[in-house]
N, C-alpha and C. Protein backbone atom coordinates (compact mmCIF):
# COMPACT_ATOMS: atom_id res chain seq x y z
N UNK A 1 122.18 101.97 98.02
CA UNK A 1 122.49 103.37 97.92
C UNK A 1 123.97 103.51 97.61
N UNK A 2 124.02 104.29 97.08
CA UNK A 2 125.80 104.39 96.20
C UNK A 2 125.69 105.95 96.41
N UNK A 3 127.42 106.29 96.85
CA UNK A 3 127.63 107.60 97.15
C UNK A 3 128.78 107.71 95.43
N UNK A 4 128.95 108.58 94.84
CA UNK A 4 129.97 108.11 93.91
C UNK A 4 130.18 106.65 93.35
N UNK A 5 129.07 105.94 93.42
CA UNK A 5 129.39 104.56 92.58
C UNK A 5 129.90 103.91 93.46
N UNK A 6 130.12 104.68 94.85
CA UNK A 6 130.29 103.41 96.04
C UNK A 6 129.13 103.37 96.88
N UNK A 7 129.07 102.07 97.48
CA UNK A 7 128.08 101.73 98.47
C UNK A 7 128.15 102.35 100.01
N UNK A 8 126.88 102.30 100.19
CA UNK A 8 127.09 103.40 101.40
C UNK A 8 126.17 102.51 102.72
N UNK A 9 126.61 102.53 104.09
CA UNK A 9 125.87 101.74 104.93
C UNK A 9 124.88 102.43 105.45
N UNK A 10 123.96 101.96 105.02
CA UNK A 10 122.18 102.14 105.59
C UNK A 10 121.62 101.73 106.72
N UNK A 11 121.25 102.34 107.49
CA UNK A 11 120.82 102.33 109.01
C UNK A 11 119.50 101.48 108.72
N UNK A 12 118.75 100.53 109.22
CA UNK A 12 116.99 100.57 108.90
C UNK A 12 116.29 100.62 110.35
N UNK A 13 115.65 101.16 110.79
CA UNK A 13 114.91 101.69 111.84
C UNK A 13 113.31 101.36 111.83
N UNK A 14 113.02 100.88 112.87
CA UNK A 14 111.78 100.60 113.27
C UNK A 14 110.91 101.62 113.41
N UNK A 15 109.88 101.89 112.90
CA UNK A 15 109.21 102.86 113.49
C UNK A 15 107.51 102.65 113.40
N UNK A 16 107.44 102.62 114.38
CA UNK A 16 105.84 101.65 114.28
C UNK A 16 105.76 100.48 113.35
N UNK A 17 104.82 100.41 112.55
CA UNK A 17 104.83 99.24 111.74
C UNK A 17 105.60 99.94 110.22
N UNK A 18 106.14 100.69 110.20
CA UNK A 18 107.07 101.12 109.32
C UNK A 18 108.33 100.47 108.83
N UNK A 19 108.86 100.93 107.84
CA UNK A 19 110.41 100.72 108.01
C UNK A 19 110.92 101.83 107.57
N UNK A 20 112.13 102.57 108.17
CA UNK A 20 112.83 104.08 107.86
C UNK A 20 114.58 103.64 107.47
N UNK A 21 114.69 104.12 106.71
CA UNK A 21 115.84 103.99 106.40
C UNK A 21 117.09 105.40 106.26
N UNK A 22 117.95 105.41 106.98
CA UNK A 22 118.87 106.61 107.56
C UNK A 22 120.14 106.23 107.18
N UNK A 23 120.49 107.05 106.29
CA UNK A 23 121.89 106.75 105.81
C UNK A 23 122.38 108.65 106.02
N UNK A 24 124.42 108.72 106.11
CA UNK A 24 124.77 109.65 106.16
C UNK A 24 125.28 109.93 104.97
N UNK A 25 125.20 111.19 104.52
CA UNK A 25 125.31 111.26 102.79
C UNK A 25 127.06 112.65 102.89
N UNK A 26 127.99 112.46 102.54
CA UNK A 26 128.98 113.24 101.78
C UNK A 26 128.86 113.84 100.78
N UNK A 27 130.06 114.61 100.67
CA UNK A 27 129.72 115.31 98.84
C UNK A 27 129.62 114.47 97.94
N UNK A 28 128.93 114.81 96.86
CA UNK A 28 129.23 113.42 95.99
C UNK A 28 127.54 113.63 95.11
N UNK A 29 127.75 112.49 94.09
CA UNK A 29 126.44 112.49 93.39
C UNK A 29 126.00 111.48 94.23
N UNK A 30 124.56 110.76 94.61
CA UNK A 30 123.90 109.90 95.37
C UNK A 30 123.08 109.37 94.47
N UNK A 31 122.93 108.12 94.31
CA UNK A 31 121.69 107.14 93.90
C UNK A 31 121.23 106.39 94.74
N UNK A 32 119.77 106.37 95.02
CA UNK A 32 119.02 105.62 95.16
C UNK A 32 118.19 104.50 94.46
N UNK A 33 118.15 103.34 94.51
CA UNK A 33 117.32 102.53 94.13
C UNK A 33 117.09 101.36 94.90
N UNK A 34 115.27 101.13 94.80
CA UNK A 34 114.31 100.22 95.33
C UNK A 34 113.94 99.61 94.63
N UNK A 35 113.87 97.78 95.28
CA UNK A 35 112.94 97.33 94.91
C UNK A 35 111.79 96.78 95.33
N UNK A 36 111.09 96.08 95.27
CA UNK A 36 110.25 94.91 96.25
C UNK A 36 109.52 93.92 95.14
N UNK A 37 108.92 92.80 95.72
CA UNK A 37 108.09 92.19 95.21
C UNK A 37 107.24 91.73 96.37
N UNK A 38 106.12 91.37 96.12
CA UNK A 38 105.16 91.00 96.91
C UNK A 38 104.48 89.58 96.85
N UNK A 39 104.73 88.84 96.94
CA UNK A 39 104.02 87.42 97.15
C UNK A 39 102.60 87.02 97.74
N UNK A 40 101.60 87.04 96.85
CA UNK A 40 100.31 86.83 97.55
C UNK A 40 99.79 88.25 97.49
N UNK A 41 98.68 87.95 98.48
CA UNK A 41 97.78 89.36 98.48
C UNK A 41 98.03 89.15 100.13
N UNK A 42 97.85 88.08 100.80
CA UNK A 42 97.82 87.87 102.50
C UNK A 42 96.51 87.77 102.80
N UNK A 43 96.14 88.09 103.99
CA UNK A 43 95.11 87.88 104.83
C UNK A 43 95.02 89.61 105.44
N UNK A 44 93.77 89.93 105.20
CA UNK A 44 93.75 91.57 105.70
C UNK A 44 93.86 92.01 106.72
N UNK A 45 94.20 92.64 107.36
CA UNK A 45 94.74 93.14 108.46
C UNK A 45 93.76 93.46 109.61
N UNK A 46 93.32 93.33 110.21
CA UNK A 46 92.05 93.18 111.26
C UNK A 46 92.36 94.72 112.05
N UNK A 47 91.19 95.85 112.29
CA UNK A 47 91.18 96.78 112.46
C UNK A 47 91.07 96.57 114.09
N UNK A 48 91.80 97.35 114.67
CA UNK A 48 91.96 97.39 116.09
C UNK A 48 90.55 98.38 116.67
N UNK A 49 89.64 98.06 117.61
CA UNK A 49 88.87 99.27 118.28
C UNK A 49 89.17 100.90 117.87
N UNK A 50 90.90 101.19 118.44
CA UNK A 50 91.09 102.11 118.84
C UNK A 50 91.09 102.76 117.05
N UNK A 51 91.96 101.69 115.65
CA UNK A 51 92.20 102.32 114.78
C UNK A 51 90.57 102.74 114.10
N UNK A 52 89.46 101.83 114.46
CA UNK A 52 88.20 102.28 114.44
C UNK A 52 87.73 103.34 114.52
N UNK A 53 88.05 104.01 116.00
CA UNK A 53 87.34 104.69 116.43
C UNK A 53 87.86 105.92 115.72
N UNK A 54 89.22 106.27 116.12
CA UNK A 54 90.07 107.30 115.27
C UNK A 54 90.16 107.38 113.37
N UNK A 55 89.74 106.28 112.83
CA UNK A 55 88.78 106.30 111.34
C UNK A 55 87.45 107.23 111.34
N UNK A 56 86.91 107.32 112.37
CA UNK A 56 85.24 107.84 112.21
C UNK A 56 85.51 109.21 112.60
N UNK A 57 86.67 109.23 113.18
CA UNK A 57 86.54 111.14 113.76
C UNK A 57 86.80 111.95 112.49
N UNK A 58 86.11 112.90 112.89
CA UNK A 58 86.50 114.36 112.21
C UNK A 58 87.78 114.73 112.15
N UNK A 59 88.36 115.17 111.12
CA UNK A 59 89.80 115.94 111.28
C UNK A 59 89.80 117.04 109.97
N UNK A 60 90.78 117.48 110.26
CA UNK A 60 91.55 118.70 109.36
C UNK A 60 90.67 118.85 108.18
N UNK A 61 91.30 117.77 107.32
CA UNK A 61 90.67 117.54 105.99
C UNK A 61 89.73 117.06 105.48
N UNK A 62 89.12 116.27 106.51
CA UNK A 62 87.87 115.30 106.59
C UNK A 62 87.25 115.75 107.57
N UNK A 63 86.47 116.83 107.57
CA UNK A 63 85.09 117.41 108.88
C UNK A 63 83.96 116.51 108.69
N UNK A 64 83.71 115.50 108.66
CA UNK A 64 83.14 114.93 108.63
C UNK A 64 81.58 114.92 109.88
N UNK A 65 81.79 115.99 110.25
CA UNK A 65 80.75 116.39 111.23
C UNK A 65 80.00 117.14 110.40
N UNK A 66 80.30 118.21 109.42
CA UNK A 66 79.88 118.85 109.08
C UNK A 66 78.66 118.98 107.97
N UNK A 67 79.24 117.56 107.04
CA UNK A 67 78.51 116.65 105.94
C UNK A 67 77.94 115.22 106.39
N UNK A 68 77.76 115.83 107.95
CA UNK A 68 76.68 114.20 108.48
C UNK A 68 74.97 114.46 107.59
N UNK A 69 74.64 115.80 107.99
CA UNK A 69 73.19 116.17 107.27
C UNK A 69 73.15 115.61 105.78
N UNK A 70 74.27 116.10 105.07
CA UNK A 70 74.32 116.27 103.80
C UNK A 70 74.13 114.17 103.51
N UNK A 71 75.15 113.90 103.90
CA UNK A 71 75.53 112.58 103.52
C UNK A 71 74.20 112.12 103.98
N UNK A 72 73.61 111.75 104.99
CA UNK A 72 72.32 110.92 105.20
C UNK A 72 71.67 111.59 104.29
N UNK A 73 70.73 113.03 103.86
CA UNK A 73 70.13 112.60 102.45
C UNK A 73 70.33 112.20 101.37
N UNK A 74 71.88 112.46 100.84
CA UNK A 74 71.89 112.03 99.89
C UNK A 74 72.25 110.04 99.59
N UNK A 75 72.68 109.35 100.84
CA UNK A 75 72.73 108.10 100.83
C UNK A 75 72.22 106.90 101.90
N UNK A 76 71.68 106.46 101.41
CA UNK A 76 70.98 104.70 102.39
C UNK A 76 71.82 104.35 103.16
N UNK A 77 71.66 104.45 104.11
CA UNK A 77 72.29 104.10 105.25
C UNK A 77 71.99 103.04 105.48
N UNK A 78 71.21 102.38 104.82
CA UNK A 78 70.59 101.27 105.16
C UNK A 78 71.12 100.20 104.63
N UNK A 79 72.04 100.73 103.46
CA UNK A 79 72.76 99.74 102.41
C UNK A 79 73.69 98.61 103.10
N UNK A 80 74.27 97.60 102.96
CA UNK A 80 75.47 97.16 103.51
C UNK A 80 76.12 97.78 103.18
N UNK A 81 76.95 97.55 103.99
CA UNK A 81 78.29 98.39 104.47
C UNK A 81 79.34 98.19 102.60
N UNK A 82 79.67 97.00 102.23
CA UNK A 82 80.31 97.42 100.58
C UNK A 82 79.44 98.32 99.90
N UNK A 83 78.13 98.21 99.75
CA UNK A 83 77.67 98.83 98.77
C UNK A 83 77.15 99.91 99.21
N UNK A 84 77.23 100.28 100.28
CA UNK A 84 77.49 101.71 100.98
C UNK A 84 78.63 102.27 100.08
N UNK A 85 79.39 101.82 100.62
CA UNK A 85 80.96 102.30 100.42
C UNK A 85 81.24 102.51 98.74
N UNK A 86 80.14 101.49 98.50
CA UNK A 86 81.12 101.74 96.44
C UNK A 86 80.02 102.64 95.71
N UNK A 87 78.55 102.84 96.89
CA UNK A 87 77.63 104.03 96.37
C UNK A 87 78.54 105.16 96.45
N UNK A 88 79.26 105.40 97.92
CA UNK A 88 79.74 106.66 97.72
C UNK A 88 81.35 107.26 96.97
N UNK A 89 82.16 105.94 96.55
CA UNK A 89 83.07 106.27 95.79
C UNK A 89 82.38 106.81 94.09
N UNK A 90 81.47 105.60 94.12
CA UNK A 90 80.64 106.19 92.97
C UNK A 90 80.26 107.13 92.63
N UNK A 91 79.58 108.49 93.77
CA UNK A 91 78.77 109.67 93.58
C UNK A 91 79.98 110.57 93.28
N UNK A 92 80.97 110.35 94.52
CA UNK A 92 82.30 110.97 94.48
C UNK A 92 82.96 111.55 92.80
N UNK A 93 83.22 109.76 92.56
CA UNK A 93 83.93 109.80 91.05
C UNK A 93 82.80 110.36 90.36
N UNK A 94 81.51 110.29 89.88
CA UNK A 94 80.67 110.83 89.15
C UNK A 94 80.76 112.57 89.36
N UNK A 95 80.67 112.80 90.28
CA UNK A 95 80.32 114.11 90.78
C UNK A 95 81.91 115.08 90.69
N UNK A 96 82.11 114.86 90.93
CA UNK A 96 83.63 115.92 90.68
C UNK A 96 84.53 115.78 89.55
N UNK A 97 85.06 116.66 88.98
CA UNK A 97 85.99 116.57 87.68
C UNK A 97 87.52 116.77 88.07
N UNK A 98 88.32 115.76 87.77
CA UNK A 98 89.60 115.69 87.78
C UNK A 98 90.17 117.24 87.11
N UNK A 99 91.36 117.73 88.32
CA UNK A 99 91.62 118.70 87.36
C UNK A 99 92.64 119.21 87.87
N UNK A 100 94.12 118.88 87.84
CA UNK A 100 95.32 119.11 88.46
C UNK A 100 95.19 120.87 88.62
N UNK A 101 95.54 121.15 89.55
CA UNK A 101 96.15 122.28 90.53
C UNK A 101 94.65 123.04 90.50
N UNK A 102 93.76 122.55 90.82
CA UNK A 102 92.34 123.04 91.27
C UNK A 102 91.80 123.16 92.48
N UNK A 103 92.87 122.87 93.37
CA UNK A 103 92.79 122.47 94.58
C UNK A 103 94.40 123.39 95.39
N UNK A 104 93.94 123.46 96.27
CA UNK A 104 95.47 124.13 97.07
C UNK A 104 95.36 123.07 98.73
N UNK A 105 96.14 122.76 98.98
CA UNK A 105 96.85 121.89 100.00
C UNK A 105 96.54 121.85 100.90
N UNK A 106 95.36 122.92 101.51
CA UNK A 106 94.77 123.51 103.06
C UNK A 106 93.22 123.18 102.45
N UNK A 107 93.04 123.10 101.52
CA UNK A 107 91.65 122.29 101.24
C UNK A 107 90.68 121.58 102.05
N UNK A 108 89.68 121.39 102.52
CA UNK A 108 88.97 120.37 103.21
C UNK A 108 88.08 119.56 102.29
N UNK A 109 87.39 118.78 102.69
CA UNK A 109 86.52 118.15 101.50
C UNK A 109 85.31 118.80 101.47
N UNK A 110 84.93 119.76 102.16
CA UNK A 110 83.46 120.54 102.11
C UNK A 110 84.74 121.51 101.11
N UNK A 111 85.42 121.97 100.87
CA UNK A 111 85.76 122.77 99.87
C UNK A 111 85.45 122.28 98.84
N UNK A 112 86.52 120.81 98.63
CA UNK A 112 86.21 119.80 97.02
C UNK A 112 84.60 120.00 96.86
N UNK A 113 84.04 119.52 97.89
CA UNK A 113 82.03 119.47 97.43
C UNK A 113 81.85 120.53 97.04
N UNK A 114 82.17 121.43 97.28
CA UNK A 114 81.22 123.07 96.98
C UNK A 114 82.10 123.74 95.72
N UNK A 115 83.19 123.11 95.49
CA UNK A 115 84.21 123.69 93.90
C UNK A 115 83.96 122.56 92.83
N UNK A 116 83.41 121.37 93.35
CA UNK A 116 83.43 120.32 92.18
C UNK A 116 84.41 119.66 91.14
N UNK A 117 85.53 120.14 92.15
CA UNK A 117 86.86 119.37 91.47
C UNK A 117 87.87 119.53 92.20
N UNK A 118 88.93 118.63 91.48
CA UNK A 118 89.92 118.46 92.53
C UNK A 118 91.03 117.17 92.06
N UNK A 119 92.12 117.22 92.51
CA UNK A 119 93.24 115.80 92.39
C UNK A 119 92.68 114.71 93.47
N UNK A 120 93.26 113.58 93.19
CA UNK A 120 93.24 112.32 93.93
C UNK A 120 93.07 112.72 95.19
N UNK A 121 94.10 113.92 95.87
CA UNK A 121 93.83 113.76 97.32
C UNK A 121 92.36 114.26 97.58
N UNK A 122 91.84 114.94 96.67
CA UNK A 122 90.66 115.69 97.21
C UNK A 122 89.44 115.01 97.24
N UNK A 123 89.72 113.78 96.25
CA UNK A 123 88.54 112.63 95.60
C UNK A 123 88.56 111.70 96.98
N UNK A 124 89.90 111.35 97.65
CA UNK A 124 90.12 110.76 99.05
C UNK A 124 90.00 111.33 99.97
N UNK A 125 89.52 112.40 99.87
CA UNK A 125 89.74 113.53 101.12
C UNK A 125 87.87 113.24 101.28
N UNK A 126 87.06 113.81 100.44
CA UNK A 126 85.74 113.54 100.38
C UNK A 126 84.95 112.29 100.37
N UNK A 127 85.65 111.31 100.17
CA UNK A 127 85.02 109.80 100.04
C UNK A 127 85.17 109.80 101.38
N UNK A 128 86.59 109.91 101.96
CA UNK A 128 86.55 109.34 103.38
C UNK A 128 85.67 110.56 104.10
N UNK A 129 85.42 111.43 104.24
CA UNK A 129 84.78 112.93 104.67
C UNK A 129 83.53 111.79 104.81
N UNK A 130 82.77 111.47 103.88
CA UNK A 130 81.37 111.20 103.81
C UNK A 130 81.31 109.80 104.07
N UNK A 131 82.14 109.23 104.21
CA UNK A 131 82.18 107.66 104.26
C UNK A 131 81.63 108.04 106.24
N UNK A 132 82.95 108.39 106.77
CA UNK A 132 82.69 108.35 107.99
C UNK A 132 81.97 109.32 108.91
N UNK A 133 80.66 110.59 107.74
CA UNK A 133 79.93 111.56 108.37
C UNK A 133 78.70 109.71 108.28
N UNK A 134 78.83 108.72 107.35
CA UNK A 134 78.36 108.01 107.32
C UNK A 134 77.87 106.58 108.32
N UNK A 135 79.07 107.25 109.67
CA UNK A 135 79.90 106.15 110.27
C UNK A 135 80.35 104.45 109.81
N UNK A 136 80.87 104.97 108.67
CA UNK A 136 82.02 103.86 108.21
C UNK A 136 83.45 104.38 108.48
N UNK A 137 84.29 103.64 109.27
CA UNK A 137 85.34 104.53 109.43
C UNK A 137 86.46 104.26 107.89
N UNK A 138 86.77 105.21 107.69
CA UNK A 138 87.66 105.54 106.96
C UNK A 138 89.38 106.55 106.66
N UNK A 139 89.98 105.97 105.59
CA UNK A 139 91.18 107.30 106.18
C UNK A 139 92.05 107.77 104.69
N UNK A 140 92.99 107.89 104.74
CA UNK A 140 93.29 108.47 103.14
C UNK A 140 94.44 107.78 103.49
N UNK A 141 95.03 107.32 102.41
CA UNK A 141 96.45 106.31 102.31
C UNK A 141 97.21 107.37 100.91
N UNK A 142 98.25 107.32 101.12
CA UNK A 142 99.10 108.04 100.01
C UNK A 142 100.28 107.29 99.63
N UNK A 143 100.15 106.58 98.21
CA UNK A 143 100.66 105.67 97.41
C UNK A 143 101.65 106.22 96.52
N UNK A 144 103.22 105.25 96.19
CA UNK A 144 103.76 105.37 95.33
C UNK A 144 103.69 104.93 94.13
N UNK A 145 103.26 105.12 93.09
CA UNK A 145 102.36 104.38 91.91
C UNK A 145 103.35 105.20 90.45
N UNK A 146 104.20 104.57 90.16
CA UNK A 146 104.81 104.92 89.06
C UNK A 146 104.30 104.36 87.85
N UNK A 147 104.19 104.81 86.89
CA UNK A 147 103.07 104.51 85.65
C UNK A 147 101.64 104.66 86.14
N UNK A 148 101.12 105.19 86.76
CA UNK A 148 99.51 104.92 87.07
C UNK A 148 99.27 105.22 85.60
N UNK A 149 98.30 104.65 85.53
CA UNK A 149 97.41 104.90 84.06
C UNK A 149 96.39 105.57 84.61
N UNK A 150 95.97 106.66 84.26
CA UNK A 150 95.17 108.04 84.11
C UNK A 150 93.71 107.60 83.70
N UNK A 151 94.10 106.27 82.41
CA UNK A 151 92.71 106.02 82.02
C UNK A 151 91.22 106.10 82.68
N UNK A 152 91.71 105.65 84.23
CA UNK A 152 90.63 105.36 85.13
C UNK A 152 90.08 106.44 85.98
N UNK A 153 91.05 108.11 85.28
CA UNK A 153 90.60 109.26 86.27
C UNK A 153 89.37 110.10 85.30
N UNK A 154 88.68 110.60 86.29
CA UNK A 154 87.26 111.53 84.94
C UNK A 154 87.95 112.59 84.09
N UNK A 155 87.65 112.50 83.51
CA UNK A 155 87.90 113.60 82.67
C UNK A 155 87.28 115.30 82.66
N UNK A 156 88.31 116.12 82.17
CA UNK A 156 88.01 117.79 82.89
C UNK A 156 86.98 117.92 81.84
N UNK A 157 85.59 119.17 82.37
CA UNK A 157 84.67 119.05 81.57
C UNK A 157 85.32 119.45 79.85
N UNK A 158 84.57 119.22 79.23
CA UNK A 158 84.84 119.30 77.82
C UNK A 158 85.61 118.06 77.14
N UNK A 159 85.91 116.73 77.64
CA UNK A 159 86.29 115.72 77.62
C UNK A 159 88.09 115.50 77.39
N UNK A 160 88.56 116.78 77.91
CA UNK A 160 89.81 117.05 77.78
C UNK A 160 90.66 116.02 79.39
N UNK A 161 91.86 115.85 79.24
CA UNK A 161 92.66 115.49 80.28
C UNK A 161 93.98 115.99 79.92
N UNK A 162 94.30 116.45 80.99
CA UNK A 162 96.12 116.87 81.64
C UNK A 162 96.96 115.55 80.65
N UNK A 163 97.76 116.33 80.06
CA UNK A 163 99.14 114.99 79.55
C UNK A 163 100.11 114.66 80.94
N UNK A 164 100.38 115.39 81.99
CA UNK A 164 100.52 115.53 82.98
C UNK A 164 100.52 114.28 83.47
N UNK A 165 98.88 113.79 83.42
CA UNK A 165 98.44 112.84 84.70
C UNK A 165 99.13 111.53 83.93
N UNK A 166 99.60 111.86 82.86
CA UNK A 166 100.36 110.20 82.22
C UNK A 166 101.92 109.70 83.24
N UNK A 167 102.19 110.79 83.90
CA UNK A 167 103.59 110.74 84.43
C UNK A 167 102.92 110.81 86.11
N UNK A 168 101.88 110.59 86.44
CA UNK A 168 101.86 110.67 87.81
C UNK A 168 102.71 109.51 88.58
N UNK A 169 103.21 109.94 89.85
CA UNK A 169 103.72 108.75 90.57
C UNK A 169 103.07 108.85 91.83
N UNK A 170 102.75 109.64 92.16
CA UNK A 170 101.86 109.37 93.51
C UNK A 170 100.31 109.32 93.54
N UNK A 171 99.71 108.64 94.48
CA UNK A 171 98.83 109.02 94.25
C UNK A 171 97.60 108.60 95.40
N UNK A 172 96.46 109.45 95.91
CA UNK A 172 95.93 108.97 96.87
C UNK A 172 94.55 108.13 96.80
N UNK A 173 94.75 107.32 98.11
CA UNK A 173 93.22 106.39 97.87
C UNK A 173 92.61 106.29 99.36
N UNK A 174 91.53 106.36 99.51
CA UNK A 174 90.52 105.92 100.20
C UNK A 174 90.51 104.76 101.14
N UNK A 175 91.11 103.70 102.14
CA UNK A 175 90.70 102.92 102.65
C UNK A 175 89.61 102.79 103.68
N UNK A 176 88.13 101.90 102.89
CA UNK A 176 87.33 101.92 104.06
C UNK A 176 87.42 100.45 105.11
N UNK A 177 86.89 100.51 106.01
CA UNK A 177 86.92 99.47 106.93
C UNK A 177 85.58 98.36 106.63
N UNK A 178 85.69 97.34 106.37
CA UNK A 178 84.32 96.40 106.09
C UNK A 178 84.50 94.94 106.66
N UNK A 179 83.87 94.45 107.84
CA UNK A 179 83.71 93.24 108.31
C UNK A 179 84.99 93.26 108.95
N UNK A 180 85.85 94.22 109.62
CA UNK A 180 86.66 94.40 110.73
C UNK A 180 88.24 94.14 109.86
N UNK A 181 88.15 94.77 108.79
CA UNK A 181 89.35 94.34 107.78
C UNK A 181 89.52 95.31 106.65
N UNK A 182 90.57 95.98 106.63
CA UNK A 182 91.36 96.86 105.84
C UNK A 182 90.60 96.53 104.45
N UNK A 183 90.14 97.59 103.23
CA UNK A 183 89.98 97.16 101.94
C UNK A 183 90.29 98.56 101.53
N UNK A 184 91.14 98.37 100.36
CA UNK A 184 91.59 99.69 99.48
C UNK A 184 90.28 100.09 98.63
N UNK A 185 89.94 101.26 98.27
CA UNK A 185 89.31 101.24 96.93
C UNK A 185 88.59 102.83 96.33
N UNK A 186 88.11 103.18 97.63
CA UNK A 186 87.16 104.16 97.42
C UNK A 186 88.00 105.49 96.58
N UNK A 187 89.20 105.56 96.98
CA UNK A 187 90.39 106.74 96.87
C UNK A 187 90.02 106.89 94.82
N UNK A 188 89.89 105.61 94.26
CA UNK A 188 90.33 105.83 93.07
C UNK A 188 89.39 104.13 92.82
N UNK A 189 88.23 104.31 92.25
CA UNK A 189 87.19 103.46 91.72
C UNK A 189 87.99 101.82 91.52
């Protein structure tokens, strides 16, 4: 971090399994820049009881109480648990049309179901909604993704897409829980 083209001392702070970084800023122009690299993929992260249990509940954006009826007819419960999980990213991505600002921020995912469209958060908001009316626990992760390629989002009816979504940098995904271990996927196919 550079305050005026000088370097500035950065606090880094623990915060759960986080890292926060607290610096004091003066007048001045400020730059920031990050990097990282990542080595490997690792070994997945083994889901605790408690992060279990708090995956399967109902919340805010995910009522997932509400689309227990809905979700058992429309999916096999009977499936294993992946192909559970990539039936319902599947219906998800099939079923709703990408469509920047179609959605407002207080949204739930019984909204996304009943409007049939929606941004990334709403496609993660409803996968996990039905994943865990499914009892698979699930949760929504919100990613920094500079260049995402768009290619892989549906297209608004009439086979049109946002020039927009070429510059996205954020963006949300789905993590479900399978064989007691973190897997990304459902958020975004």
């Amino acid at each position: 971090m550079l305050c005026d083209g000088r370097p500035l001392d950065v606090e880094e702070l623990a915060v759960g399994e986080a890292r926060v970084h607290r610096v004091r800023l003066g007048a001045g122009t400020t730059t920031v820049a990050y990097t990282a690299a990542v080595d490997g993929d690792g070994p997945p992260r083994p889901v605790t009881p408690a992060a279990w249990a708090e995956a399967l509940r109902p919340s805010r954006y995910c009522p997932s109480d509400e689309l227990e009826g809905f979700a058992t007819a429309e999916f096999d419960r009977g499936l294993p648990r992946p192909e559970l999980v990539a039936a319902v990213a599947g219906w998800v991505h099939d079923r709703l049309t990408y469509s920047a600002g179609a959605s407002r921020p207080v949204d739930t995912a019984v909204d996304t179901l009943l409007a049939g469209r929606g941004v990334c958060r709403d496609y993660a908001h409803l996968t996990a909604t039905l994943l865990r009316a499914l009892e698979v626990p699930a949760r929504l992760v919100a990613v920094y993704a500079p260049g995402l390629d768009p290619d892989g989002l549906p297209r608004r009816r009439g086979g049109r897409r946002r020039r927009r979504l070429a510059r996205r940098r954020r963006h949300a995904a789905g993590p479900a829980a399978l064989a007691g271990a973190d897997l990304l996927g459902p958020g975004r196919r």
